[in-house]
Protein backbone atom coordinates (compact mmCIF):
# COMPACT_ATOMS: atom_id res chain seq x y z
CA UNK A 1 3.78 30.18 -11.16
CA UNK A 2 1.78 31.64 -14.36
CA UNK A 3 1.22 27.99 -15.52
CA UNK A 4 0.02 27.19 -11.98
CA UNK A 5 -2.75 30.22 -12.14
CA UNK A 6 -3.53 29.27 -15.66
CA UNK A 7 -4.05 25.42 -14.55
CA UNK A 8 -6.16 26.83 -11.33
CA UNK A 9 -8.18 28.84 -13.82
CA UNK A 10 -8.87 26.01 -16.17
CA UNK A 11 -10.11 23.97 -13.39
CA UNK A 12 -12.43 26.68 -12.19
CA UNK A 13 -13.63 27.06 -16.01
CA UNK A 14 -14.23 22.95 -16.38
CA UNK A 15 -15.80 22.17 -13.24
CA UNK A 16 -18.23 25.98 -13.62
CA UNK A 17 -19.24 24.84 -17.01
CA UNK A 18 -20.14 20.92 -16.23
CA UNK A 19 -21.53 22.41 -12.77
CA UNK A 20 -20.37 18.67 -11.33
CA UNK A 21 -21.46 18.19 -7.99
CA UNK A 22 -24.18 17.32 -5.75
CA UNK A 23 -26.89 20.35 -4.86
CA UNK A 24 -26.79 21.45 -0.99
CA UNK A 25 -29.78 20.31 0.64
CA UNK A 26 -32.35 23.21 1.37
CA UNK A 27 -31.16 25.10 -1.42
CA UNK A 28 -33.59 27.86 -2.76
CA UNK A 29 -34.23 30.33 -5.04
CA UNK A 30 -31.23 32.14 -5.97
CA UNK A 31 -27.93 30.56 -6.98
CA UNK A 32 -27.43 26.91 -7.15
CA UNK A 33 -25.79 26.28 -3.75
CA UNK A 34 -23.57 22.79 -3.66
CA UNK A 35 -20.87 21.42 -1.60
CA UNK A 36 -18.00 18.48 -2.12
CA UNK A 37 -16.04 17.45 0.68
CA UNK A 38 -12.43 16.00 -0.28
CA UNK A 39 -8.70 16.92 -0.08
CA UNK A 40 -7.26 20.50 -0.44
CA UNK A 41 -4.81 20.57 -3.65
CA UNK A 42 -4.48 23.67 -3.89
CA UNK A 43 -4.62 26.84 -1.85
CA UNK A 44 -3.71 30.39 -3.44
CA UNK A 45 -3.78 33.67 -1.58
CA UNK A 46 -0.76 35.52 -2.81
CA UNK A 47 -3.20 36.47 -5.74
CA UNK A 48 -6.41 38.51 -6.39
CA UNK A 49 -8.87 36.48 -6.73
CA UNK A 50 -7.89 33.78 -3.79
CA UNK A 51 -8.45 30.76 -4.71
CA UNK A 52 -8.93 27.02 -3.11
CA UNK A 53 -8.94 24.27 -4.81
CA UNK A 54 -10.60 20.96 -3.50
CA UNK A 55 -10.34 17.03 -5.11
CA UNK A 56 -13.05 15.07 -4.41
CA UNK A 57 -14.70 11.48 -6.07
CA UNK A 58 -18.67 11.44 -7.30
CA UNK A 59 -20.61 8.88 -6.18
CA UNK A 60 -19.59 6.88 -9.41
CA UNK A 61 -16.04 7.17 -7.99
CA UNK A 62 -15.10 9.73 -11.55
CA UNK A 63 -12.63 12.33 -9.65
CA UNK A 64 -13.94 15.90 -9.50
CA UNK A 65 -11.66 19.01 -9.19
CA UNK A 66 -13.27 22.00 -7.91
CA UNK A 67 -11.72 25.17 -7.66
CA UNK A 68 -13.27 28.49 -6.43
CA UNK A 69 -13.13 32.07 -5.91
CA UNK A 70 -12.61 33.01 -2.03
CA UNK A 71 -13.47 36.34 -0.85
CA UNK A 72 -14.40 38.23 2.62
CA UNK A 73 -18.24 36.69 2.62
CA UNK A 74 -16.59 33.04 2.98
CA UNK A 75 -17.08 31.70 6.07
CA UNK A 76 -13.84 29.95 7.23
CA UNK A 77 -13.54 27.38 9.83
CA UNK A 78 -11.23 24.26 11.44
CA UNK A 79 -13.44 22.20 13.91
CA UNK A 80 -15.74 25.35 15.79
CA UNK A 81 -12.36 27.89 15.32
CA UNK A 82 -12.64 30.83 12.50
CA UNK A 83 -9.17 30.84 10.62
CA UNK A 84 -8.32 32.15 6.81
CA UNK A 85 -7.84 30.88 3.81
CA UNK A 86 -3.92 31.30 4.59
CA UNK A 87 -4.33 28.92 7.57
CA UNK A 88 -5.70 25.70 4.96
CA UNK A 89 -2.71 23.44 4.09
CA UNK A 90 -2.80 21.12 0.86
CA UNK A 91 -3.78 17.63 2.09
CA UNK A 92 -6.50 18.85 4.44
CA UNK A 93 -9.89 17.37 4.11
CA UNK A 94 -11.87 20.02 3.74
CA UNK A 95 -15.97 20.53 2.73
CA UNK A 96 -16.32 23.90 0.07
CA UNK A 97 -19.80 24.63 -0.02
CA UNK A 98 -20.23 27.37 -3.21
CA UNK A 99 -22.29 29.24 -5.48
CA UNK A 100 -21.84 29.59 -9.31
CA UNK A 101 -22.41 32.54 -10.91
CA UNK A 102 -21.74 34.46 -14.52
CA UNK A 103 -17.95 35.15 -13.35
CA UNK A 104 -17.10 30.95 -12.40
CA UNK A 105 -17.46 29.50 -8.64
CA UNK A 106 -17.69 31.14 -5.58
CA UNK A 107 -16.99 29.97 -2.16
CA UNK A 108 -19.36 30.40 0.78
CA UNK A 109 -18.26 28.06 3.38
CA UNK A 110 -14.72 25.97 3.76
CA UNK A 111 -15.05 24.15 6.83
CA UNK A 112 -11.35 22.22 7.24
CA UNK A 113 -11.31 19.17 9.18
């Protein structure tokens, strides 16, 4: 399990520093907003921070593994429902729309399809 966090945690560190992925259209001032849309890998919410993590492929078709921070603020939804982070299964393609900030990535929106 503690090489599982540490492996989440790396992920989170590589994709916040490269800051791979395409900007969310209509994005302002403020935090960088972007969003990937791909599988579910990974979902974590035995642990403080709770985490998702997302696979998705870049235009170029280089894979890109984002994993973020999930707290109260994120908006959570399958189809039109509200559900939680405990209701996302690995394998489910899901869009993460996110912010990055000082402390890594930081999920706004998970919308599960």
């Amino acid at each position: 399990m503690k090489a599982r966090r540490a492996w989440l945690w790396a992920m989170m560190v590589i994709v916040g520093v490269s800051g791979a992925a395409m900007p969310f259209a209509g994005a302002e001032t403020g935090p960088a907003v972007r969003s990937v849309r791909g599988e579910v890998v990974a979902v974590n919410v035995k642990d403080s921070p709770q985490v998702i993590v997302v696979k998705a492929m870049t235009p170029d078709k280089k894979e890109l593994i984002v994993g973020a921070t999930v707290d109260s603020g994120a908006e959570i939804t399958r189809g039109s429902q509200r559900i939680t982070l405990k209701d996302i299964k690995v394998g489910e393609s899901a869009q993460l729309t996110y912010t990055k900030n000082p402390d890594g990535l930081v999920a706004r929106s998970i919308r599960v399809r």
